[in-house]
C-alpha atoms as a PDB file:
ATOM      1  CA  UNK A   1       0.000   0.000   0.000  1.00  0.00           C
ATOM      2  CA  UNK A   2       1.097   3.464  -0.410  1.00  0.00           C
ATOM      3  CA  UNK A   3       0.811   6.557   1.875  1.00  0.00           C
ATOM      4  CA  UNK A   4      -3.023   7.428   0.357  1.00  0.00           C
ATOM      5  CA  UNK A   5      -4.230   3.147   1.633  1.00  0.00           C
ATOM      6  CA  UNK A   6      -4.166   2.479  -2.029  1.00  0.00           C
ATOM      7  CA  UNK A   7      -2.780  -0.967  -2.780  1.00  0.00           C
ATOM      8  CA  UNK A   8      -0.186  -0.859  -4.848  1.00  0.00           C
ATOM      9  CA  UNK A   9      -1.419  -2.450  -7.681  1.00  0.00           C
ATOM     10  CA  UNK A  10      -4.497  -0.935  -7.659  1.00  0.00           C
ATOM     11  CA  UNK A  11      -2.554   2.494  -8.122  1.00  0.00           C
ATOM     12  CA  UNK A  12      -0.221   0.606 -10.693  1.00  0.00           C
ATOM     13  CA  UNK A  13      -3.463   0.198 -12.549  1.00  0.00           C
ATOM     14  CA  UNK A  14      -5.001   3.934 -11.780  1.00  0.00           C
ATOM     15  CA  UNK A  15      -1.753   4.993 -14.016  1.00  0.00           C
ATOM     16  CA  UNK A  16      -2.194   2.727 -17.253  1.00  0.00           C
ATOM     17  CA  UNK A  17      -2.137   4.751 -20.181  1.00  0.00           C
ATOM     18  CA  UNK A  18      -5.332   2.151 -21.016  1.00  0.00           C
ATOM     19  CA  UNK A  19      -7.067   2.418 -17.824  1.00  0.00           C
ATOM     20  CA  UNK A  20      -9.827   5.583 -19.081  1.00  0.00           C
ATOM     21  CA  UNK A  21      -9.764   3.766 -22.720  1.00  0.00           C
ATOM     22  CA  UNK A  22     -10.473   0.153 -20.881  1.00  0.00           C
ATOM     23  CA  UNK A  23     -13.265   1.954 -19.251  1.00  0.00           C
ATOM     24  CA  UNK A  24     -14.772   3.662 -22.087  1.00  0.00           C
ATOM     25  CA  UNK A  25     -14.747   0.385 -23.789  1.00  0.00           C
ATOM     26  CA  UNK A  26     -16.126  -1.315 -21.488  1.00  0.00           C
ATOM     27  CA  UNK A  27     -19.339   1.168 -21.252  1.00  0.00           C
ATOM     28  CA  UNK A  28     -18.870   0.549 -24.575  1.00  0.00           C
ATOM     29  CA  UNK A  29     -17.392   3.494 -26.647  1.00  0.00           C
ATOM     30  CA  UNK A  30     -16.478   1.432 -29.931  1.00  0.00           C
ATOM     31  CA  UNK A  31     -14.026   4.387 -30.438  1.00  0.00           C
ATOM     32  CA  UNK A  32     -12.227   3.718 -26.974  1.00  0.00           C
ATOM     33  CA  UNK A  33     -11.463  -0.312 -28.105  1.00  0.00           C
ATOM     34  CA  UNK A  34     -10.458   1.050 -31.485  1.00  0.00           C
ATOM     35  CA  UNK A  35      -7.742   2.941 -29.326  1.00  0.00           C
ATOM     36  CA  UNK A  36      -7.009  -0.202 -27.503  1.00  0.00           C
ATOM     37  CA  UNK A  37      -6.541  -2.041 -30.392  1.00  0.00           C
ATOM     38  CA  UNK A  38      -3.887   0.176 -32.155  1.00  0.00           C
ATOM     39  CA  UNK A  39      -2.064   0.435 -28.952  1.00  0.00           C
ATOM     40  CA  UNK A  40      -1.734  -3.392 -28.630  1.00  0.00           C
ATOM     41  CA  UNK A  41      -2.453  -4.972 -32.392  1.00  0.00           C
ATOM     42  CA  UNK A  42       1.350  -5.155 -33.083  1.00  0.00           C
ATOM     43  CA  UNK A  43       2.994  -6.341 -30.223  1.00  0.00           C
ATOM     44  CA  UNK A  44       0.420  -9.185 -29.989  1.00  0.00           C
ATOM     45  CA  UNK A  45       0.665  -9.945 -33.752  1.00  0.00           C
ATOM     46  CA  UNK A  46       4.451 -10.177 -33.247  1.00  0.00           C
ATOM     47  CA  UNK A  47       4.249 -13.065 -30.655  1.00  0.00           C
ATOM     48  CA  UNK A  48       1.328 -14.665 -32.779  1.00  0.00           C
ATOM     49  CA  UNK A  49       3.335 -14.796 -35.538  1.00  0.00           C
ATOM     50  CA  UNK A  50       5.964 -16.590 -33.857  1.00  0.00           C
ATOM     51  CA  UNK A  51       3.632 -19.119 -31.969  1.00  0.00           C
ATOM     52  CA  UNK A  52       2.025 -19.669 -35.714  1.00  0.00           C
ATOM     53  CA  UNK A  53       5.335 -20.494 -37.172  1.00  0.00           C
ATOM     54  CA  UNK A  54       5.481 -17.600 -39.479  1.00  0.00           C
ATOM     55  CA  UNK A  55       1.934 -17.855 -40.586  1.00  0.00           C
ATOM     56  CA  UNK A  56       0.818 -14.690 -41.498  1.00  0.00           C
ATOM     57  CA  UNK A  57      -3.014 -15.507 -41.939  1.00  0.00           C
ATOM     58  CA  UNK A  58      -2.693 -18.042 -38.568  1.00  0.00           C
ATOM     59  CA  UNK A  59      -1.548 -15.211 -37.026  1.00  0.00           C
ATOM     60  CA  UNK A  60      -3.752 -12.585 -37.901  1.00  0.00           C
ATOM     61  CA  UNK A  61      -6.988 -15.110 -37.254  1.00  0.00           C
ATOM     62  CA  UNK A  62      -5.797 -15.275 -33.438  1.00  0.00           C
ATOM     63  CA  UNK A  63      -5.377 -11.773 -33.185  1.00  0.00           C
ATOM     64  CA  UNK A  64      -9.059 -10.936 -34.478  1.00  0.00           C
ATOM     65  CA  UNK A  65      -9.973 -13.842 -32.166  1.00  0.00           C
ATOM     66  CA  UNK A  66      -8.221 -12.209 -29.556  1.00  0.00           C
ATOM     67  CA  UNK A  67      -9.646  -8.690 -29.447  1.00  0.00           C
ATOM     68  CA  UNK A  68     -13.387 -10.508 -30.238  1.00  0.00           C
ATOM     69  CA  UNK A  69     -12.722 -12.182 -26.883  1.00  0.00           C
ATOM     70  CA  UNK A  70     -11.167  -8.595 -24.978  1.00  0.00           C
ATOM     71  CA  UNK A  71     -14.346  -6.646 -26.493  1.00  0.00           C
ATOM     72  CA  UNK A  72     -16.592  -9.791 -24.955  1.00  0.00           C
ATOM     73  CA  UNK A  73     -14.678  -9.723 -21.447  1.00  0.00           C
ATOM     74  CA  UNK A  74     -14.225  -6.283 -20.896  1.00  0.00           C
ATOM     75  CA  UNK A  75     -16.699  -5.624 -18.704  1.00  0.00           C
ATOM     76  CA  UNK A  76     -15.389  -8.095 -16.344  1.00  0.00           C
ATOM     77  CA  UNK A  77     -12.032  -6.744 -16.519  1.00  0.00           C
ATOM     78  CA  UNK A  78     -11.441  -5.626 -12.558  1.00  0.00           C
ATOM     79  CA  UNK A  79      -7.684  -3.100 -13.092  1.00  0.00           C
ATOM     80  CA  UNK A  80      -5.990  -6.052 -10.897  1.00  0.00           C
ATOM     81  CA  UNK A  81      -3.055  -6.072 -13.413  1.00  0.00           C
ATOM     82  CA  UNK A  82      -2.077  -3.416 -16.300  1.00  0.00           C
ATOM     83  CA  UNK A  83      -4.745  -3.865 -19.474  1.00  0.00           C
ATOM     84  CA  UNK A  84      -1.813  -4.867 -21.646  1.00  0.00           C
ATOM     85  CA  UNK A  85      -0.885  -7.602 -19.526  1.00  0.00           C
ATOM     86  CA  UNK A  86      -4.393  -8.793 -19.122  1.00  0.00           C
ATOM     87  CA  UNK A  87      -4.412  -8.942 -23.251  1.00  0.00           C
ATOM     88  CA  UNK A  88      -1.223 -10.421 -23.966  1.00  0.00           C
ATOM     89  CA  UNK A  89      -2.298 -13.323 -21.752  1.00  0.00           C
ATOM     90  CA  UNK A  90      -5.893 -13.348 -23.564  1.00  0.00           C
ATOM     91  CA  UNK A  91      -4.187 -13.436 -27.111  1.00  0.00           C
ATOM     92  CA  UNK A  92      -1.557 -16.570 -26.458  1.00  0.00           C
ATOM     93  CA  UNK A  93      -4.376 -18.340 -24.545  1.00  0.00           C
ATOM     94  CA  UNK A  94      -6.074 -17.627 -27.418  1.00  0.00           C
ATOM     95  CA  UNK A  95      -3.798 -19.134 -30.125  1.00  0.00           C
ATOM     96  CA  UNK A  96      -2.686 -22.263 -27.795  1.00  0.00           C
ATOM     97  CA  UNK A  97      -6.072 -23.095 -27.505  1.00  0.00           C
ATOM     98  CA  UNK A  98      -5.840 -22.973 -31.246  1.00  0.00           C
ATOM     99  CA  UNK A  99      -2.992 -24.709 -30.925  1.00  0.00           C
ATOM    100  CA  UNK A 100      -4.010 -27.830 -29.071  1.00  0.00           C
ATOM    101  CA  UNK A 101      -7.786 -28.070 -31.112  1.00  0.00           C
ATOM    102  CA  UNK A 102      -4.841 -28.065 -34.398  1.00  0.00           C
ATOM    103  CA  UNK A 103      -2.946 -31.067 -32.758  1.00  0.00           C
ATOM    104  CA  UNK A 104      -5.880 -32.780 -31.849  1.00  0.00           C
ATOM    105  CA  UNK A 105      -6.205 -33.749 -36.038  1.00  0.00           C
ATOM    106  CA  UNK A 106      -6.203 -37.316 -36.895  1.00  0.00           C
ATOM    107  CA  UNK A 107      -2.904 -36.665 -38.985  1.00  0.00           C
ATOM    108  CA  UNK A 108      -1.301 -35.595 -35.478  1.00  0.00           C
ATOM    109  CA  UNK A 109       0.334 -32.443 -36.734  1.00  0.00           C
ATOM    110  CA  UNK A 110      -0.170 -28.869 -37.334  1.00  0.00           C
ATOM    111  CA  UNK A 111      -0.972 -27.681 -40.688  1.00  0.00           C
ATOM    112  CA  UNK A 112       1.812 -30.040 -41.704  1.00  0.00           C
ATOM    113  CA  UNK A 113       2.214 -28.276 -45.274  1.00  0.00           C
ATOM    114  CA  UNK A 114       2.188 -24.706 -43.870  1.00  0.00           C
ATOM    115  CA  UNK A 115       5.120 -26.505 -41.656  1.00  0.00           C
ATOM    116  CA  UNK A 116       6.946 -27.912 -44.727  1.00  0.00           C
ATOM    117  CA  UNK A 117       6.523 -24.909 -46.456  1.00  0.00           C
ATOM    118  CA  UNK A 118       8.396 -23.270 -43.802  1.00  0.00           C
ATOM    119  CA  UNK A 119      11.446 -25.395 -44.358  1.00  0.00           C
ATOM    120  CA  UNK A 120      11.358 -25.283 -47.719  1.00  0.00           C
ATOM    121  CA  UNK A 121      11.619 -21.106 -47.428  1.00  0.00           C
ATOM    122  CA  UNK A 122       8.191 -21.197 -48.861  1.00  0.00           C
ATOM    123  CA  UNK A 123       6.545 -18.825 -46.410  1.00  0.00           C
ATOM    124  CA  UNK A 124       5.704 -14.835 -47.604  1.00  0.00           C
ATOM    125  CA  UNK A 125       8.403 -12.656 -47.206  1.00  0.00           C
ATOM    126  CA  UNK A 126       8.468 -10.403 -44.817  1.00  0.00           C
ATOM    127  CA  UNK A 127      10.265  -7.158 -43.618  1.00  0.00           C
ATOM    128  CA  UNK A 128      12.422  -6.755 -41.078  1.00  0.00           C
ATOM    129  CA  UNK A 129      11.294 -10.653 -40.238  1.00  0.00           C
ATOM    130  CA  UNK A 130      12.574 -12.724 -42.230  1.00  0.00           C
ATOM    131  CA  UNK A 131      15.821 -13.334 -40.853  1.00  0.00           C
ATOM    132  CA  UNK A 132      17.571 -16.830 -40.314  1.00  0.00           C
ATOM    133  CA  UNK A 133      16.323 -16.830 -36.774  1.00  0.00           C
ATOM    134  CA  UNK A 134      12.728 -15.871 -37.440  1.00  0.00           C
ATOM    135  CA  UNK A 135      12.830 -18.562 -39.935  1.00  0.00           C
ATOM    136  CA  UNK A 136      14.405 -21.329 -37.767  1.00  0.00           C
ATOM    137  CA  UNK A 137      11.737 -20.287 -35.149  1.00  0.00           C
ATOM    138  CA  UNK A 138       9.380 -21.031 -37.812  1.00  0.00           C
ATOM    139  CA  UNK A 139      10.365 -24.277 -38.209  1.00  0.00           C
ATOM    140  CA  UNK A 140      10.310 -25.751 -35.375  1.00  0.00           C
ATOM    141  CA  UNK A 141       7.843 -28.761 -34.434  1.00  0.00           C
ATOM    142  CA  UNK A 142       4.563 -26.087 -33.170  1.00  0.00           C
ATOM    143  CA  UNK A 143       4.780 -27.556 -29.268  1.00  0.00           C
ATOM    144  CA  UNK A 144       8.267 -26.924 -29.384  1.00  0.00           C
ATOM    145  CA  UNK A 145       8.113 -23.219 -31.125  1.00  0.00           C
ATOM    146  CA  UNK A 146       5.276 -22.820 -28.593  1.00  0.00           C
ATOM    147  CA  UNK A 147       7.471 -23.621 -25.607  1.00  0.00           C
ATOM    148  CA  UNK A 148      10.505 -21.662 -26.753  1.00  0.00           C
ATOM    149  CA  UNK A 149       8.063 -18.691 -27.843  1.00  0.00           C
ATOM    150  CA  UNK A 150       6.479 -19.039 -24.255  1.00  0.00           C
ATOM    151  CA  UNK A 151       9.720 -19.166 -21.871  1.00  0.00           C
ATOM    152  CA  UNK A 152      12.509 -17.561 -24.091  1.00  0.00           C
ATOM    153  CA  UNK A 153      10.625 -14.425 -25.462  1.00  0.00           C
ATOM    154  CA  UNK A 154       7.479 -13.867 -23.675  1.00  0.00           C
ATOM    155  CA  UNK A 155       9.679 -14.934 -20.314  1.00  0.00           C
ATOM    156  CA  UNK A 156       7.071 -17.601 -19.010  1.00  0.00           C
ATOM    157  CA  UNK A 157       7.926 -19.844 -16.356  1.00  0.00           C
ATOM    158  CA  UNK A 158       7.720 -23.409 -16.988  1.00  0.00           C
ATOM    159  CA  UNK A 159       4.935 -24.092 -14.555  1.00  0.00           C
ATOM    160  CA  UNK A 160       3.106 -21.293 -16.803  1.00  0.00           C
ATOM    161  CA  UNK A 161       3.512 -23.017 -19.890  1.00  0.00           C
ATOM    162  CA  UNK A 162       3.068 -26.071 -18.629  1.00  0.00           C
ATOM    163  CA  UNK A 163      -0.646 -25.232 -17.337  1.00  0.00           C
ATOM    164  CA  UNK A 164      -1.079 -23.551 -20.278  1.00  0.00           C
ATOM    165  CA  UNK A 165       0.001 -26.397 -23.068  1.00  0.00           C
ATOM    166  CA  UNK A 166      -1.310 -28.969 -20.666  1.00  0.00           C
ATOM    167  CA  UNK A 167       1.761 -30.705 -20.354  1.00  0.00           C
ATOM    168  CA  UNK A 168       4.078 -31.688 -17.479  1.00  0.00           C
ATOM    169  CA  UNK A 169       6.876 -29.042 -16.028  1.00  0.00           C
ATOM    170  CA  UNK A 170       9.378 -31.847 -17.257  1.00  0.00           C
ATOM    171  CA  UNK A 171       8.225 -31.948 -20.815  1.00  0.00           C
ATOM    172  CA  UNK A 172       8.329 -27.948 -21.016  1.00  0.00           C
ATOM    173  CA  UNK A 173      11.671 -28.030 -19.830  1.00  0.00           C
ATOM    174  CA  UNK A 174      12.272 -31.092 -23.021  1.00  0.00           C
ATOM    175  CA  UNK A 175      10.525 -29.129 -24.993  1.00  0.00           C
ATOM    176  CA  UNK A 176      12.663 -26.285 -24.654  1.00  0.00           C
ATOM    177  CA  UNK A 177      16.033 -27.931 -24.333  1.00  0.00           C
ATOM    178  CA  UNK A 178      14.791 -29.653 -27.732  1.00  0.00           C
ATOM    179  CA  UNK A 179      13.521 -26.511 -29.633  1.00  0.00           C
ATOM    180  CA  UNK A 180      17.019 -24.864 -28.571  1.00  0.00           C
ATOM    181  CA  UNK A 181      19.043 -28.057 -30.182  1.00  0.00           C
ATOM    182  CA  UNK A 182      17.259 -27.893 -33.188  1.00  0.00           C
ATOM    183  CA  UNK A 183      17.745 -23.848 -33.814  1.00  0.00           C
ATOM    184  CA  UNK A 184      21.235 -24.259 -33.062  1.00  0.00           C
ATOM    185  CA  UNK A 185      21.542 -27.190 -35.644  1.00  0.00           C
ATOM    186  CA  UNK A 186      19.335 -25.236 -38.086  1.00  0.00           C
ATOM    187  CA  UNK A 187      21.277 -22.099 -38.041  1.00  0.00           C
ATOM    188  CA  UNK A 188      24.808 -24.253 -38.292  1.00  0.00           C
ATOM    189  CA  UNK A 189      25.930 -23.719 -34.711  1.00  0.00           C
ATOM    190  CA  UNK A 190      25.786 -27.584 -33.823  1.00  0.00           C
ATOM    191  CA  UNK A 191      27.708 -28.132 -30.457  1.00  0.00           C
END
């Protein structure tokens, strides 16, 4: 709490840029989530990218399933953690749900093509992203991308990922320790 009795958080939340947007929204002032969304849109579509292995369209579906879901749940939203944060979460949830319902296919793999395509260089360019890295991301098996996405760039813990893949702490940590071997293989760094 600070001097005024205000938990901190609360008052962490009382200075979001978002916070009179979020609220405006949530009345619902179209305008106000139109704010929202070009606040956020490219940050999330960066990390949806990555979890769809370079997928442009992939991507972009999540993220339009993403705000659909933020404009649905706003007025629920109670300022317990900055808006942004609350969204992020909301748009990977979003596309490892995806995810999962993908891998649940009889053929046991995720758009295997799209995949293949991938590692053939097939996929759209793309500026600034198409680097070797971004590619060998791109590659990778989806749980693995997902789990490397998850801990190494969005800084997840593997408990998080775990819950959220619905998979044991020990296979995130396989996962990872898997996805790693294979970029460093793929970019020509083998140990």
């Amino acid at each position: 709490m600070d001097g005024s009795g205000v938990p901190a958080l609360a008052m962490a939340a009382f200075l979001d840029e978002d916070s009179g947007d979020v609220r405006a929204a949530a009345a619902g002032d179209v305008r106000a989530f139109e704010n929202l969304y070009r606040r956020h849109a490219g940050r999330l579509n960066a990390v949806l990218w990555r979890l769809a292995g370079g997928v442009e369209a992939r991507a972009e579906d999540w993220l339009q399933e993403a705000f659909i879901q933020a404009w649905q749940q706003l007025p629920g939203f109670r300022f317990e953690s900055r808006f942004g944060t609350w969204l992020h979460r909301l748009a990977v949830n979003t596309a490892l749900m995806q995810l999962r319902a993908l891998a649940a296919r009889p053929e046991g793999r995720i758009d295997a093509g799209a995949d293949e395509a991938v590692l053939a260089g097939e996929v759209e360019e793309q500026p600034d992203l198409c680097h070797d890295l971004e590619r060998a991301v791109a590659a990778l098996p989806p749980r693995a991308r997902a789990v490397l996405v998850l801990h190494d760039i969005e800084g997840w813990q593997h408990q998080e990922i775990g819950v959220a893949l619905g998979i044991a702490v020990g296979t995130s940590k396989a996962q990872l320790h898997r996805a790693r071997g294979l970029l460093r293989n793929h970019l020509g760094d083998t140990p």
